[in-house]
C-alpha atoms as a PDB file:
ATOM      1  CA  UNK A   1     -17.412 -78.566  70.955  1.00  0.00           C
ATOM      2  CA  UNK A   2     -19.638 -75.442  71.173  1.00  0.00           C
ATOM      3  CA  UNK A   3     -16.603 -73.824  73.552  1.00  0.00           C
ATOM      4  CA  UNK A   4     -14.021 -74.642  71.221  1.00  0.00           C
ATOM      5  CA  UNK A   5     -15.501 -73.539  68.744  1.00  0.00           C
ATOM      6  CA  UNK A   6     -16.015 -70.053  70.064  1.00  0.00           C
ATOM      7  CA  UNK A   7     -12.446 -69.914  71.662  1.00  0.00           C
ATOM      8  CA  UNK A   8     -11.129 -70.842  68.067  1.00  0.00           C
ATOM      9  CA  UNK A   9     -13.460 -67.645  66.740  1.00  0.00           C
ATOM     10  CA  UNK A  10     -12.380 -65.622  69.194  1.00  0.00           C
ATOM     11  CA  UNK A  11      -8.467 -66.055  68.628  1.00  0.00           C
ATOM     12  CA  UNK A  12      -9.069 -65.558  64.786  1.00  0.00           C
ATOM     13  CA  UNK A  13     -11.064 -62.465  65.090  1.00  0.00           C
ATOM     14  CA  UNK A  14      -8.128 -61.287  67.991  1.00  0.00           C
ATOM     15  CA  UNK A  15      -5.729 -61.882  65.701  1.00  0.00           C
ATOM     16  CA  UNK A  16      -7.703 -60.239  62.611  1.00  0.00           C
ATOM     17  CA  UNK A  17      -8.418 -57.326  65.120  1.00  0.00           C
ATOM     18  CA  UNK A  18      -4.417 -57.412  65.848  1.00  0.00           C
ATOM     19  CA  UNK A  19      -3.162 -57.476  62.549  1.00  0.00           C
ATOM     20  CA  UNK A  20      -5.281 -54.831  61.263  1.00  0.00           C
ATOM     21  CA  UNK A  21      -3.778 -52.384  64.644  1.00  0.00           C
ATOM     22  CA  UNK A  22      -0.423 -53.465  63.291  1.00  0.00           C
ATOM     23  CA  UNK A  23      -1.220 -51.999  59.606  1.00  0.00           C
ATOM     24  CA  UNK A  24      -2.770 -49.028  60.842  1.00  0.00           C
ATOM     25  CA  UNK A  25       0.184 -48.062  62.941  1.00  0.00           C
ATOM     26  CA  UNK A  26       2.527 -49.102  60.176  1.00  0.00           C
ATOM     27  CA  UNK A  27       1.010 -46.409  57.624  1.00  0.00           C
ATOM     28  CA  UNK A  28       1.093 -43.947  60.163  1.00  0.00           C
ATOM     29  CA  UNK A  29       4.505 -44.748  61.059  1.00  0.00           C
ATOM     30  CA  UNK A  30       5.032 -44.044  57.154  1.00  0.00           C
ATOM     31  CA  UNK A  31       3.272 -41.248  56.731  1.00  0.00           C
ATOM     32  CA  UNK A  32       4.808 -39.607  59.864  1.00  0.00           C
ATOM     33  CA  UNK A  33       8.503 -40.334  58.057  1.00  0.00           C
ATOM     34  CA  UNK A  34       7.405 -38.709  54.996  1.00  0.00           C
ATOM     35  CA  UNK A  35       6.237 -36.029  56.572  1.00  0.00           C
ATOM     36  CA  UNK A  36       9.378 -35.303  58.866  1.00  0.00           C
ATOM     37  CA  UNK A  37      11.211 -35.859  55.178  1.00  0.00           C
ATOM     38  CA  UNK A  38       9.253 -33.093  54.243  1.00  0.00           C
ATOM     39  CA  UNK A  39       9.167 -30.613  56.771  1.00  0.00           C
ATOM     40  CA  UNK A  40      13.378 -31.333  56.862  1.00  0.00           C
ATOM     41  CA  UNK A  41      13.335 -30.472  52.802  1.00  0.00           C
ATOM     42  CA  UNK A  42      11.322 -27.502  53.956  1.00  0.00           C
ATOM     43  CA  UNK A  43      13.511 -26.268  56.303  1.00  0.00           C
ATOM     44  CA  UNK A  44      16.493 -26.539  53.746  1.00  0.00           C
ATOM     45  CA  UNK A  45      14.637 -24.541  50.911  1.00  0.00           C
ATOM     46  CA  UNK A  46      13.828 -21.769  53.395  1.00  0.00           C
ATOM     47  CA  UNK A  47      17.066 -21.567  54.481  1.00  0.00           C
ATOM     48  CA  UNK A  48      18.415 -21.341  51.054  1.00  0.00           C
ATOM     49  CA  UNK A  49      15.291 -18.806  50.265  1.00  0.00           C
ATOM     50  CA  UNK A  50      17.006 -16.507  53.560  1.00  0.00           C
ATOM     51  CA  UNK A  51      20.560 -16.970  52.010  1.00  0.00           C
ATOM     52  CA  UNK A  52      19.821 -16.023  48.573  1.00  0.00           C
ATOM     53  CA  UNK A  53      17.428 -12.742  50.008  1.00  0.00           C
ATOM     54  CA  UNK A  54      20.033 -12.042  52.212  1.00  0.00           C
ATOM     55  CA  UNK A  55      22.676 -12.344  48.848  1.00  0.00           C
ATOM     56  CA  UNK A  56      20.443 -10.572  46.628  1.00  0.00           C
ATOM     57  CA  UNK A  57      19.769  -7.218  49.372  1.00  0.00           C
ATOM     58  CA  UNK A  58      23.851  -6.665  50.164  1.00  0.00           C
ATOM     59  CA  UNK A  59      24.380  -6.677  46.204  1.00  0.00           C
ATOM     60  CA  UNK A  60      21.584  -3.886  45.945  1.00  0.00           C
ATOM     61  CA  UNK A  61      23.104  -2.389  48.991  1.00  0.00           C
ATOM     62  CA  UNK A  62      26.703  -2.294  47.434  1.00  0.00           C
ATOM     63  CA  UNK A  63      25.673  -1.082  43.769  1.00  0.00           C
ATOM     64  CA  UNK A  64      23.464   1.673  45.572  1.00  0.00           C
ATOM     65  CA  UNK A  65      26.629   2.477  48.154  1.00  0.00           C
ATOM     66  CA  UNK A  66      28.565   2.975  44.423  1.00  0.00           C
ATOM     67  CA  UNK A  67      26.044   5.480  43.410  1.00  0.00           C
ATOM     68  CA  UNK A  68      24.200   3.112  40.667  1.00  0.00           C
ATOM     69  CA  UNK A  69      21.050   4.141  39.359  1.00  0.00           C
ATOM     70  CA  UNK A  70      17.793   2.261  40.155  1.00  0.00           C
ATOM     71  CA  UNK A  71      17.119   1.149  37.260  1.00  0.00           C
ATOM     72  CA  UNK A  72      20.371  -0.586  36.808  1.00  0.00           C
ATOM     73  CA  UNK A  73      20.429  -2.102  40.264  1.00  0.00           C
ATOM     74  CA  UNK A  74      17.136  -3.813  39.110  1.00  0.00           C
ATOM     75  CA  UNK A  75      18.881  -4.854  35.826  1.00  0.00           C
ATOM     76  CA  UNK A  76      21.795  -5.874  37.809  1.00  0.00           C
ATOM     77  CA  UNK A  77      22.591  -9.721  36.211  1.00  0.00           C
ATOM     78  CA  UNK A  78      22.783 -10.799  40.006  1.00  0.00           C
ATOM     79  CA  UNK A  79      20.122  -9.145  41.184  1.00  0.00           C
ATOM     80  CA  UNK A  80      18.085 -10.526  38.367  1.00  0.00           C
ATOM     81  CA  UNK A  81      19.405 -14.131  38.701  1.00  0.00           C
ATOM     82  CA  UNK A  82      18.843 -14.247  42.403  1.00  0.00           C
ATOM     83  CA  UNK A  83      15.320 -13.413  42.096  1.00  0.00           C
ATOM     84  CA  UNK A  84      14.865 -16.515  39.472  1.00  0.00           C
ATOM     85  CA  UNK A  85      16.124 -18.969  42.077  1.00  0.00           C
ATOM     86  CA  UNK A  86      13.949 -16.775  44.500  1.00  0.00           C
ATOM     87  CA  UNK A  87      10.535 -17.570  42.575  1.00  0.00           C
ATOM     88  CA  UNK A  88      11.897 -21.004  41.878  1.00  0.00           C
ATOM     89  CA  UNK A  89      12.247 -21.656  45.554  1.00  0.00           C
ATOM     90  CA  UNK A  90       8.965 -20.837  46.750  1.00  0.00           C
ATOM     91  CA  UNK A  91       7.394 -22.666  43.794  1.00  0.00           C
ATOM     92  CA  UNK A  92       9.303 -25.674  45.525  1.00  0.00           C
ATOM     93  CA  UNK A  93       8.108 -24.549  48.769  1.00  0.00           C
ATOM     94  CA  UNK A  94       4.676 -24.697  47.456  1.00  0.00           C
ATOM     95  CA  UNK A  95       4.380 -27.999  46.325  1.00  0.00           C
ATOM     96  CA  UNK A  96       6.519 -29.225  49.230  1.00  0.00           C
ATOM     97  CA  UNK A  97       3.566 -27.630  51.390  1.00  0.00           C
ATOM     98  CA  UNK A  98       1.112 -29.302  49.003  1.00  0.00           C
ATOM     99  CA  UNK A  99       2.937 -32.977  49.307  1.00  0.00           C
ATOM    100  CA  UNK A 100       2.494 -32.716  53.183  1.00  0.00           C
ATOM    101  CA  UNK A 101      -1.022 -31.559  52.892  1.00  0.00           C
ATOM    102  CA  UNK A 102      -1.445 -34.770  51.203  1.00  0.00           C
ATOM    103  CA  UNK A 103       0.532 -36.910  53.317  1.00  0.00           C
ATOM    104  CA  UNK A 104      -1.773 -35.684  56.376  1.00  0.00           C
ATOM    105  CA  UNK A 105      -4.732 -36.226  54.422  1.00  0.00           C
ATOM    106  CA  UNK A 106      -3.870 -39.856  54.234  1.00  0.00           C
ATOM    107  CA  UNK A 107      -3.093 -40.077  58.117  1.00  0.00           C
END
């Protein structure tokens, strides 16, 4: 009985010791999806960040090409609109950054 016993002890804490492996590699499965969710919205918002720079310098490039003053090209309704959805993109880029901070924290 003593052998049984110990085989029967032995398979539950194998299986205890098997399920717990499973769970640990299931939440870092998880957390390594989230965070290749977040590095792929990352990529996006710089990409929209470059698009919208890029937008933002060939309108101050033409209005300066037409002879407009400086102070207009910085009062320029584009100009000034583009650099809203600038600071609003890298205030998503920050807490994008901050999610996957968290997200490794919990690996």
């Amino acid at each position: 009985m003593g052998l049984l016993q110990r085989v029967k002890q032995d398979l539950k804490a194998g299986w205890a010791s098997l399920r717990y492996g499973v769970a640990q590699a299931t939440n870092r499965a998880m957390v390594e999806t989230e965070l290749l969710q977040l590095r792929r919205e990352l990529r996006k918002l710089d990409g929209r960040f470059g698009d919208l720079s890029r937008d933002i310098g060939e309108r101050a490039v033409e209005l300066q090409e037409r002879n407009v003053m400086t102070e207009q090209i910085l009062s320029d309704f584009e100009i000034v609109r583009g650099a809203e959805q600038a600071r609003e993109l890298k205030l998503q880029r920050a807490k994008l950054l901050a999610e996957m901070e968290d997200a490794k924290a919990q690996s």
